[in-house]
Protein backbone atom coordinates (compact mmCIF):
# COMPACT_ATOMS: atom_id res chain seq x y z
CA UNK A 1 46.14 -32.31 48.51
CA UNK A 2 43.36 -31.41 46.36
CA UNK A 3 43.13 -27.07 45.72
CA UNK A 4 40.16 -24.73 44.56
CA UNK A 5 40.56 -23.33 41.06
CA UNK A 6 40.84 -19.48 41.31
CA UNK A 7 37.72 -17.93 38.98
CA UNK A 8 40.22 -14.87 39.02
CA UNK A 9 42.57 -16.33 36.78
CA UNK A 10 42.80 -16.04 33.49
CA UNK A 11 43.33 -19.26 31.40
CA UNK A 12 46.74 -19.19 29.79
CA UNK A 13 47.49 -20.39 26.08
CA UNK A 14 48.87 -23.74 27.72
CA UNK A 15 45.97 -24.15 29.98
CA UNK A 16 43.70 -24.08 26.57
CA UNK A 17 46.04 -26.41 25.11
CA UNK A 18 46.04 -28.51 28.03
CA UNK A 19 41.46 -28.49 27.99
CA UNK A 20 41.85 -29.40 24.54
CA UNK A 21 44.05 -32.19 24.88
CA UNK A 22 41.65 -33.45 27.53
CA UNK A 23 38.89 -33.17 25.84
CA UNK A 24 40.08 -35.17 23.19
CA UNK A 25 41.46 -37.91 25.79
CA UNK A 26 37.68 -37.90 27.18
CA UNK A 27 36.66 -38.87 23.80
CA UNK A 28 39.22 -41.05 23.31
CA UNK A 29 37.56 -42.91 26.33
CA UNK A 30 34.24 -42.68 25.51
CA UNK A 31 35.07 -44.39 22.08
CA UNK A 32 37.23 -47.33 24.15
CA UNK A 33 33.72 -47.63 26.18
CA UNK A 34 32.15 -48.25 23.12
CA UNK A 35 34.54 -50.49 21.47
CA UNK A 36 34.36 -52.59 24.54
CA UNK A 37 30.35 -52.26 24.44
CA UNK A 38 30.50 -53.55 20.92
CA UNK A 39 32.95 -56.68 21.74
CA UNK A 40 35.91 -55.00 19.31
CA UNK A 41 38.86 -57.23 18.90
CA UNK A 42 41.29 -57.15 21.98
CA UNK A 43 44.03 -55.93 19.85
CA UNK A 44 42.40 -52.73 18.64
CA UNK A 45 41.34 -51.85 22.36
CA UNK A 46 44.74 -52.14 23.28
CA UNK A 47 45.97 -49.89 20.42
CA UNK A 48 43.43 -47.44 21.40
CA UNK A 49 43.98 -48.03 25.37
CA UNK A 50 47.72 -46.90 24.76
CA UNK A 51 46.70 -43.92 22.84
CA UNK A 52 44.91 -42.12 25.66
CA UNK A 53 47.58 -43.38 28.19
CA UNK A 54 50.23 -41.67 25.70
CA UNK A 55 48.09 -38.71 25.42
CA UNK A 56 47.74 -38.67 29.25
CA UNK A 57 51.26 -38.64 29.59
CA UNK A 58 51.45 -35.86 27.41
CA UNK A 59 48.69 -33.83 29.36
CA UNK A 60 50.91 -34.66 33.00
CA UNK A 61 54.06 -33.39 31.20
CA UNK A 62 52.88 -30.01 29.94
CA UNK A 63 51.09 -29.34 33.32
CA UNK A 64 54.29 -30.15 35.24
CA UNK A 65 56.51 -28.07 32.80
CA UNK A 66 54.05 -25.47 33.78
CA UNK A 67 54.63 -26.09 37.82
CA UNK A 68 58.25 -26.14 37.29
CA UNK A 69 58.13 -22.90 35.10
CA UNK A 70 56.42 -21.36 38.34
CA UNK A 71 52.53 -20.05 37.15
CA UNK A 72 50.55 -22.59 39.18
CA UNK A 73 52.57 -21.35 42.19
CA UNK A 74 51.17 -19.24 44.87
CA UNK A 75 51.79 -15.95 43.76
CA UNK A 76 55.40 -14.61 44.82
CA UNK A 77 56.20 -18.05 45.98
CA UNK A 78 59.32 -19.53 44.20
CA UNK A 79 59.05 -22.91 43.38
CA UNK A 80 62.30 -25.20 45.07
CA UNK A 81 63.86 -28.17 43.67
CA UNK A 82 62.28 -30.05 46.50
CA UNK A 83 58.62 -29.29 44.84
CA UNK A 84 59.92 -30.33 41.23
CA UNK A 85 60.60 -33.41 42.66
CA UNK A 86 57.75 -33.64 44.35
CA UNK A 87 55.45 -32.99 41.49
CA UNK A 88 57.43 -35.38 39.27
CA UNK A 89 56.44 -38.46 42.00
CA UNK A 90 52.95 -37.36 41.85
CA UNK A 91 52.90 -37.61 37.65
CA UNK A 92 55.09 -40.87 37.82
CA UNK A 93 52.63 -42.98 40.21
C-alpha cells in the first residue's frame, strides 16, 4: 500500500537523519556499480555489498521506531500492536 507524501509536513530531525543515511546508501551503490564495472575482486564487493545492506537495515529500523513512536500515523490515530507487527513483517521480508 503505497501513500502520497504530505508537502504540509515538516521534515523532522529523524527524517533528515533518515535522507542522509540514504543518501549515503545511494552512494554506497553507485560505488558497488562501479566496482563491479571495473571487475574488483569478489571479496571486496561482498564487503561493500554487506555495508549498504547493514546500512539499510539501519535506515528500516529508525523509520519503524518512528511508526511505532506514532508520527507517521494519521493524525489522532493511535497506532495498535496489531500495526507494530505489521510494520515489523514489512521491514523483515
Amino acid at each position: 500500500m503505497t501513500t502520497t507524501p504530505s508537502a504540509s509536513l515538516p521534515l523532522t530531525d529523524t527524517d533528515e537523519k533518515v535522507l542522509k543515511r540514504l543518501r549515503r546508501i545511494e552512494g554506497q551503490v553507485r560505488g558497488l556499480q562501479r566496482m563491479i564495472e571495473e571487475a574488483r575482486d569478489c571479496h571486496d564487493i561482498l564487503i561493500q555489498l554487506s555495508g549498504v545492506r547493514s546500512a539499510l537495515d539501519a535506515a528500516g529500523e529508525q523509520i519503524l521506531e518512528q511508526y511505532a513512536s506514532g508520527c507517521r500515523a494519521h493524525p489522532g490515530e493511535e497506532i495498535t500492536p496489531q500495526d507494530v507487527v505489521r510494520a515489523v513483517k514489512l521491514l523483515r521480508r
